[in-house]
C-alpha atoms as a PDB file:
ATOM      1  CA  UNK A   1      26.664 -58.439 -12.729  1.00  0.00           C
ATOM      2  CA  UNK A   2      27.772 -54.898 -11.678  1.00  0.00           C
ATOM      3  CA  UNK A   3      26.778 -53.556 -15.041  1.00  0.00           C
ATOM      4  CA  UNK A   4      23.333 -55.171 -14.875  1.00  0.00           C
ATOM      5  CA  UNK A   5      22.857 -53.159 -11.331  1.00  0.00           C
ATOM      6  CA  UNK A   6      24.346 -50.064 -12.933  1.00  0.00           C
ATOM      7  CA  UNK A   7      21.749 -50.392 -15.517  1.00  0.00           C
ATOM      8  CA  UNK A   8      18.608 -50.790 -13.618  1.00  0.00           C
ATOM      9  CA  UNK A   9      19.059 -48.338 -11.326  1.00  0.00           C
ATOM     10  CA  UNK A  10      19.584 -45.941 -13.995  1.00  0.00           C
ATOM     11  CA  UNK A  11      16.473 -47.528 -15.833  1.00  0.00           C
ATOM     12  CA  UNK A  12      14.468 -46.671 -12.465  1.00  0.00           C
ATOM     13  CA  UNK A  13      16.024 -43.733 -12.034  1.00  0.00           C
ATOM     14  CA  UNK A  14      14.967 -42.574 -15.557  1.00  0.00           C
ATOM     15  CA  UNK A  15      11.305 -44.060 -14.756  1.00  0.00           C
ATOM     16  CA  UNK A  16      11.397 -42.260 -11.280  1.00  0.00           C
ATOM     17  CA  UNK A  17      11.615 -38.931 -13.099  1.00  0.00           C
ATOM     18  CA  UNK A  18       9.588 -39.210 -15.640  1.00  0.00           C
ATOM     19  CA  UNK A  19       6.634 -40.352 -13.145  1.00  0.00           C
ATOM     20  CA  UNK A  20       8.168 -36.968 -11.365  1.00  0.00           C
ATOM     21  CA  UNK A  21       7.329 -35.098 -14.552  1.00  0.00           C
ATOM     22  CA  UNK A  22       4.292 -36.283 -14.714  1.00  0.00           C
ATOM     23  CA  UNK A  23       3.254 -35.735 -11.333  1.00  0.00           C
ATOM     24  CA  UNK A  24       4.016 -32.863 -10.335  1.00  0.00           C
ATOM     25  CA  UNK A  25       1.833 -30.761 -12.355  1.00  0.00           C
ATOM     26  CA  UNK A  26      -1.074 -32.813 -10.720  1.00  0.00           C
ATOM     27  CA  UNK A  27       0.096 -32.156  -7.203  1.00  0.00           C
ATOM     28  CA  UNK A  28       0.617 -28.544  -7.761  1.00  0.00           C
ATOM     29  CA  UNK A  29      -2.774 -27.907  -9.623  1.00  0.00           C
ATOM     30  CA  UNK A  30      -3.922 -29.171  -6.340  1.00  0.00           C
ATOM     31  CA  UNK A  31      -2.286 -27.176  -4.268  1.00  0.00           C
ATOM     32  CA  UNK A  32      -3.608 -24.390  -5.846  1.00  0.00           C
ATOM     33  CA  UNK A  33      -7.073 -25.332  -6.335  1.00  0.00           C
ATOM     34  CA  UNK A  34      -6.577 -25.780  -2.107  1.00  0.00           C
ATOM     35  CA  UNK A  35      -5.080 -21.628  -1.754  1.00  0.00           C
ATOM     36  CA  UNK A  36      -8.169 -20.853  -4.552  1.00  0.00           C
ATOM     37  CA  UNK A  37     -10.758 -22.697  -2.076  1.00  0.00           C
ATOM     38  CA  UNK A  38      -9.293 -20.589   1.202  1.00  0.00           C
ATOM     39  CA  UNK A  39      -8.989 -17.121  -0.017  1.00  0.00           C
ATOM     40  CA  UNK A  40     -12.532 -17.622  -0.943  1.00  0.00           C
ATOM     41  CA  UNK A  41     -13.211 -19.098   2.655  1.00  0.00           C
ATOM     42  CA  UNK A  42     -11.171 -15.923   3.747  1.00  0.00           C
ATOM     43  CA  UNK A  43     -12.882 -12.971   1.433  1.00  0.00           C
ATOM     44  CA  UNK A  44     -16.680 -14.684   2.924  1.00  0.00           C
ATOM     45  CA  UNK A  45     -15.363 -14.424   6.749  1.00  0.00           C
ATOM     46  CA  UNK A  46     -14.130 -10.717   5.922  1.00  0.00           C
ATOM     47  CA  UNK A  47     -17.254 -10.425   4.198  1.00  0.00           C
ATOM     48  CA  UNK A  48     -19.133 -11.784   7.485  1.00  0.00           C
ATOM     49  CA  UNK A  49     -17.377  -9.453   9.425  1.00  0.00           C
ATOM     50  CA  UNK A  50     -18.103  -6.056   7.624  1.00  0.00           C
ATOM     51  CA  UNK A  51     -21.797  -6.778   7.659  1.00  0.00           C
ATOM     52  CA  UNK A  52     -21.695  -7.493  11.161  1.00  0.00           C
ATOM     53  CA  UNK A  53     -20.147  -3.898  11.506  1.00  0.00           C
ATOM     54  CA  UNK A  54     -22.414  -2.711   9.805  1.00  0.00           C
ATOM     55  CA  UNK A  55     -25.619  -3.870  11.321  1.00  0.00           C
ATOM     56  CA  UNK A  56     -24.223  -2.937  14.667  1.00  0.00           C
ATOM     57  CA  UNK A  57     -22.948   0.319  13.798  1.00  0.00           C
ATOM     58  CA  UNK A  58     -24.397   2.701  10.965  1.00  0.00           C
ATOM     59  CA  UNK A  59     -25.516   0.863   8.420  1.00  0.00           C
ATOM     60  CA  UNK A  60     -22.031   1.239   6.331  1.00  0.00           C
ATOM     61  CA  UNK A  61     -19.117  -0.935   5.728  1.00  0.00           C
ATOM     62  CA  UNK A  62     -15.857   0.263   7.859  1.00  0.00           C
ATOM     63  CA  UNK A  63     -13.030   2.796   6.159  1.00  0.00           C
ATOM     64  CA  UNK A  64     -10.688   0.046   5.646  1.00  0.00           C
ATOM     65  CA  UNK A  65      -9.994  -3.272   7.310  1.00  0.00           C
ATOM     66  CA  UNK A  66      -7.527  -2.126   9.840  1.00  0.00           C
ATOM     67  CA  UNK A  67     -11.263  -1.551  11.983  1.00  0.00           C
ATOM     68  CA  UNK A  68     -12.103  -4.990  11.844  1.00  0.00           C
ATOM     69  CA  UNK A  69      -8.264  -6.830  13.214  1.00  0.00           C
ATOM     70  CA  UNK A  70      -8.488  -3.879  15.735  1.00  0.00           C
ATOM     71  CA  UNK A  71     -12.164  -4.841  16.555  1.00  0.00           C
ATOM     72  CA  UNK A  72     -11.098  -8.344  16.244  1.00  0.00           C
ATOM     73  CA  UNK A  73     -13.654  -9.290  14.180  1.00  0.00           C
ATOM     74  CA  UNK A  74     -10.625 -10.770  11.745  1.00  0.00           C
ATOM     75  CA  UNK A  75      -7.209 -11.319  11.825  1.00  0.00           C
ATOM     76  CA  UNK A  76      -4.295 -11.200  10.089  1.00  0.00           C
ATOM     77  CA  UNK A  77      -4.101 -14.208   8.945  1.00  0.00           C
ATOM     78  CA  UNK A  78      -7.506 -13.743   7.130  1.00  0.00           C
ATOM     79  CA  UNK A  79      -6.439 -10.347   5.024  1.00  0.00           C
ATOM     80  CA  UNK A  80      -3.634 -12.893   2.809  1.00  0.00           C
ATOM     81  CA  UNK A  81      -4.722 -15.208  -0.021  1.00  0.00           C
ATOM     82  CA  UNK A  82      -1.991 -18.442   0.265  1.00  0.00           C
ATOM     83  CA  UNK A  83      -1.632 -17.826  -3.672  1.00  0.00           C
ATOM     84  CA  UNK A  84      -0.285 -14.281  -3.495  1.00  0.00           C
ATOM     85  CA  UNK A  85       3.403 -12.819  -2.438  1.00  0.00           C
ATOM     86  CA  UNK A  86       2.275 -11.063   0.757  1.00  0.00           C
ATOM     87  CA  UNK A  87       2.406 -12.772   4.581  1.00  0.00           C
ATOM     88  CA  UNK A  88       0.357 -12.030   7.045  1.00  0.00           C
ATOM     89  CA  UNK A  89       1.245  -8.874   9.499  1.00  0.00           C
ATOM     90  CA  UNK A  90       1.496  -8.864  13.317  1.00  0.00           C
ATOM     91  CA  UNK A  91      -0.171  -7.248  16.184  1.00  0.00           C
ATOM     92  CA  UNK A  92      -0.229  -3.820  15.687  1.00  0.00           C
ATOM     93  CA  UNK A  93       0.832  -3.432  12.320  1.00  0.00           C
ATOM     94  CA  UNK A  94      -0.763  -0.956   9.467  1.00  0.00           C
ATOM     95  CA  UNK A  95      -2.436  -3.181   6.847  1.00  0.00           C
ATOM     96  CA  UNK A  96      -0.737  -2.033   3.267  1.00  0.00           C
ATOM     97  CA  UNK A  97      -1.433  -3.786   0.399  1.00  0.00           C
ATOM     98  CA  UNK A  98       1.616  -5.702  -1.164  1.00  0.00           C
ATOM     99  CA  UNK A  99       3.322  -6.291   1.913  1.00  0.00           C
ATOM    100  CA  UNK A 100       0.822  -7.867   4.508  1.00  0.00           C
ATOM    101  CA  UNK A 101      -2.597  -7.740   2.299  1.00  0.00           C
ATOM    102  CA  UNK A 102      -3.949  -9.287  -0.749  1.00  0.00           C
ATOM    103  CA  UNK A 103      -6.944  -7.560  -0.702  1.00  0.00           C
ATOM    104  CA  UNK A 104      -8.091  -4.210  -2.325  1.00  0.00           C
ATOM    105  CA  UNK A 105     -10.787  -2.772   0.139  1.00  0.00           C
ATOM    106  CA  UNK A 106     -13.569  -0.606  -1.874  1.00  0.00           C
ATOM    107  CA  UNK A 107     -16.170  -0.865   0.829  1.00  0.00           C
ATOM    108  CA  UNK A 108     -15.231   2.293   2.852  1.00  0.00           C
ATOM    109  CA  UNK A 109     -18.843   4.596   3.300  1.00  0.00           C
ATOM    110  CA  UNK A 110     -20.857   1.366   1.433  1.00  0.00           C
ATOM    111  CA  UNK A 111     -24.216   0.547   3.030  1.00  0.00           C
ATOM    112  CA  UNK A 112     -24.716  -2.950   4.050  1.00  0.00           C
ATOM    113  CA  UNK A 113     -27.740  -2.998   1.400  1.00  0.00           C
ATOM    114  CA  UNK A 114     -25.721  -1.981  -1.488  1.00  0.00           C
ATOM    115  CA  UNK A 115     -26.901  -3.236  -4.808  1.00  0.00           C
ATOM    116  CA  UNK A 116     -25.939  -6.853  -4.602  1.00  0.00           C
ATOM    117  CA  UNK A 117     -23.338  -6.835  -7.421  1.00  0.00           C
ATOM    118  CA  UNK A 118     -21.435  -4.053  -5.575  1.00  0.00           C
ATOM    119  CA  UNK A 119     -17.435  -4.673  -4.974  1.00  0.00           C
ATOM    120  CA  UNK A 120     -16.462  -4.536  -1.597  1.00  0.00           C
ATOM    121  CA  UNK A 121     -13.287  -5.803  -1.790  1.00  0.00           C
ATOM    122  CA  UNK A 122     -11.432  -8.300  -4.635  1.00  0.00           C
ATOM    123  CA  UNK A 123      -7.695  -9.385  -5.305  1.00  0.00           C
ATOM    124  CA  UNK A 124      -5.588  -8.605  -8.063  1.00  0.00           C
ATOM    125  CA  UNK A 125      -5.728 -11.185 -11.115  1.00  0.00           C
ATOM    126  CA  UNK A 126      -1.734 -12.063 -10.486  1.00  0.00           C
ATOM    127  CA  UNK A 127      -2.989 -14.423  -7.810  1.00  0.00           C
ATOM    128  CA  UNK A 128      -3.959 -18.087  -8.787  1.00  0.00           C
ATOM    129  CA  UNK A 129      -1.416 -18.663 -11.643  1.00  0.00           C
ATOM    130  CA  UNK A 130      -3.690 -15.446 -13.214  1.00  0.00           C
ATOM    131  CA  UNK A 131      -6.550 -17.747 -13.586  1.00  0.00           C
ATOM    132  CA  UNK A 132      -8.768 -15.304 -12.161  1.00  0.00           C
ATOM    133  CA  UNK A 133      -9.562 -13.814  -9.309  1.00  0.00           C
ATOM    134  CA  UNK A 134     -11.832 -13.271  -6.131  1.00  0.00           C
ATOM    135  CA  UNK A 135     -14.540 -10.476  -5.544  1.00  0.00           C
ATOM    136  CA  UNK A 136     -16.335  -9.873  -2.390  1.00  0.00           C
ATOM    137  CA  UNK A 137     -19.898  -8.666  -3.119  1.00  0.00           C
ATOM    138  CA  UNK A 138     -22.395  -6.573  -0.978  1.00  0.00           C
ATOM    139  CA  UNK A 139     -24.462  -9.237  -0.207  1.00  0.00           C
ATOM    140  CA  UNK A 140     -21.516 -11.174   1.226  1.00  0.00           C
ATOM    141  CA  UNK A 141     -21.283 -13.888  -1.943  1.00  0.00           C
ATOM    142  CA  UNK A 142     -17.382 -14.148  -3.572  1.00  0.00           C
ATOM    143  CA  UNK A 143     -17.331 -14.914  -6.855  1.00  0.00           C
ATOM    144  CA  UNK A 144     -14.081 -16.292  -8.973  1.00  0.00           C
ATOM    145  CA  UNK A 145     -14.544 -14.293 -12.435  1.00  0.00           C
ATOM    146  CA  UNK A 146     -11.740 -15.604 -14.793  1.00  0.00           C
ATOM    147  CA  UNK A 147      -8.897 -13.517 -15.836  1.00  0.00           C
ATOM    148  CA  UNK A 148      -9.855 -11.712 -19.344  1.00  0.00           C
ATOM    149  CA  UNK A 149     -13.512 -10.668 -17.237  1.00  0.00           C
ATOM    150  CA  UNK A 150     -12.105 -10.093 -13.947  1.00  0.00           C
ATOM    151  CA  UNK A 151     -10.054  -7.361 -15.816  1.00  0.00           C
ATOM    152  CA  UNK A 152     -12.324  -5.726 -17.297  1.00  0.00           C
ATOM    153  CA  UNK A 153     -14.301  -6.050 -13.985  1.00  0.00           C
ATOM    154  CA  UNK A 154     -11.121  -4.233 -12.281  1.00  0.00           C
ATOM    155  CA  UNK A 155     -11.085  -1.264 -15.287  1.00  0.00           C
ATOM    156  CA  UNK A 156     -14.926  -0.867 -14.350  1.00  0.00           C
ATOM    157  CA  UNK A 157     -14.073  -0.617 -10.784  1.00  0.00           C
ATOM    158  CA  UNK A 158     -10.778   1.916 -11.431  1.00  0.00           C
ATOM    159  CA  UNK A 159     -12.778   4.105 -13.587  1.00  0.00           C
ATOM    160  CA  UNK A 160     -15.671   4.094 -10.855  1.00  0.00           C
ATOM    161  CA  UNK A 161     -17.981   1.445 -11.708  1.00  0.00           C
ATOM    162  CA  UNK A 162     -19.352  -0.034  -8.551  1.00  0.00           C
ATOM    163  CA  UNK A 163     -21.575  -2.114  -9.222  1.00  0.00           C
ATOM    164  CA  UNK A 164     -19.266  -2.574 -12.790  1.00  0.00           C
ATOM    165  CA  UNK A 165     -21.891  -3.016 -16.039  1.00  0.00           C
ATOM    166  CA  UNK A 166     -19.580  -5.842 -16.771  1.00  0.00           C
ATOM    167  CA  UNK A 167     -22.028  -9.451 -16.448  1.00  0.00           C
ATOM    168  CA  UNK A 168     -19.012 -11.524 -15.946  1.00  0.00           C
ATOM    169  CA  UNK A 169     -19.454 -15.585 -16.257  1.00  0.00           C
ATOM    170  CA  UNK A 170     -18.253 -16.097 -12.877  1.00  0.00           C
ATOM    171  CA  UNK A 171     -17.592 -19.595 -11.133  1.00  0.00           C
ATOM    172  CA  UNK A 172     -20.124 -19.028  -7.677  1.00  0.00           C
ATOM    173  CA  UNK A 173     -17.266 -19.701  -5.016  1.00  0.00           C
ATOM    174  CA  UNK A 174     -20.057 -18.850  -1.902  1.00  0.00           C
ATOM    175  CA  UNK A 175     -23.530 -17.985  -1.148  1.00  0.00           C
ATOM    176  CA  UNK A 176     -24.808 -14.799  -0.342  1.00  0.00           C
ATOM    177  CA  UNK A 177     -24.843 -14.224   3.929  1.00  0.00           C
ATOM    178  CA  UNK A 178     -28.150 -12.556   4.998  1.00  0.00           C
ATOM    179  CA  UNK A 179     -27.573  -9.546   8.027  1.00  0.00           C
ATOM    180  CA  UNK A 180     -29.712  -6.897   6.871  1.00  0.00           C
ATOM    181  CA  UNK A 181     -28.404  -3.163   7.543  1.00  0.00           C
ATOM    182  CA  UNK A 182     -29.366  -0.041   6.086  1.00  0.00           C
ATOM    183  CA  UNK A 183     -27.983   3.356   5.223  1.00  0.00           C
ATOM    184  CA  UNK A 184     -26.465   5.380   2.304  1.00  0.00           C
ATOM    185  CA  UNK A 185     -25.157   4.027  -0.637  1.00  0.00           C
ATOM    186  CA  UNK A 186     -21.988   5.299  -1.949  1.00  0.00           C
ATOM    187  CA  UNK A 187     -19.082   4.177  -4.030  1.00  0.00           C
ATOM    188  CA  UNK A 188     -15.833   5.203  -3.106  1.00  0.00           C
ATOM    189  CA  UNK A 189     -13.231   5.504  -6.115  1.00  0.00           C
ATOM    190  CA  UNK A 190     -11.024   2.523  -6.860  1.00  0.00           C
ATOM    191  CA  UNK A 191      -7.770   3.293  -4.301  1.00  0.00           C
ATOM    192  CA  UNK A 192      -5.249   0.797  -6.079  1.00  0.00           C
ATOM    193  CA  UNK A 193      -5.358  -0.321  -9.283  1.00  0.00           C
ATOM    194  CA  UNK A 194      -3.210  -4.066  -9.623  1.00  0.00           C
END
């Protein structure tokens, strides 16, 4: 009678981890579709938050995104996609990419009418399993542009290319936001290059 125990709690341990195995590949597909979702809720609220700097300063994006946690317009918490290595920063600290931002900034100088297709800010394709990744646009939209585009997106953007030539098939993530502002356009170079 002992044997017959033995054996079926092996049996549904062997069932237990094979439902395990099958699983968890669902649950963490999930979880990342969840991070994918938020940094795109988090690049729009950034995105919010530079036009509204805009239309109530000079008509141009901020130098970096320091301006807006000091303005409190954002915080912390908003500058680091769940999917990527960094954690957020505290009060006070220097954003610097890699350590307490997932975000590349491009916007510095921008006008708030930019050519919609212009870059403002976007995250390196080694977030979400390097399915892809997120770009903030001028007109406050984010787009998820899949990995082999969003790279050549990136090389358009490092070798100057704002708005990049590149017509990516992108997956629309948000709508634009509408705050007009006007001023210069200009496109900064590329300042990191993931």
């Amino acid at each position: 009678m002992a044997v017959a125990g033995l054996a079926m709690g092996v049996v549904a341990l062997f069932i237990s981890l094979l439902s395990l195995n099958v699983w968890l590949p669902v649950i963490l597909h999930g979880r990342e579709a969840a991070n994918r979702t938020d940094c795109a809720q988090k690049l729009q609220s950034i995105g919010q938050a530079l036009r509204q700097y805009a239309v109530n300063g000079d008509g141009t994006f901020p130098p970096d995104l320091d301006t807006l946690i000091d303005a409190g317009r954002i915080d912390y918490e908003q500058v680091v996609c769940r999917s990527a290595r960094e954690s957020a920063g505290d009060e006070g600290d220097v954003l610097r990419f890699g350590e307490n931002l997932s975000y590349i900034y491009l916007g510095k100088g921008i006008s708030a009418d930019a050519p919609p297709g212009t870059v403002i800010a976007y995250e390196p394709v080694s977030n979400h399993d390097r399915d892809g990744a997120h770009f903030l646009l001028a007109d406050g939209s984010v787009r998820f542009i899949l990995q082999t585009e969003a790279r050549a997106y990136i090389d358009a953007l490092n070798d100057g290319i704002n708005p990049p030539a590149v017509q990516p098939t992108t997956l629309p993530t948000t709508q634009p936001t509408t705050a007009p502002a006007t001023g210069p356009t200009t496109a900064p170079a590329n300042p990191a290059n993931p």
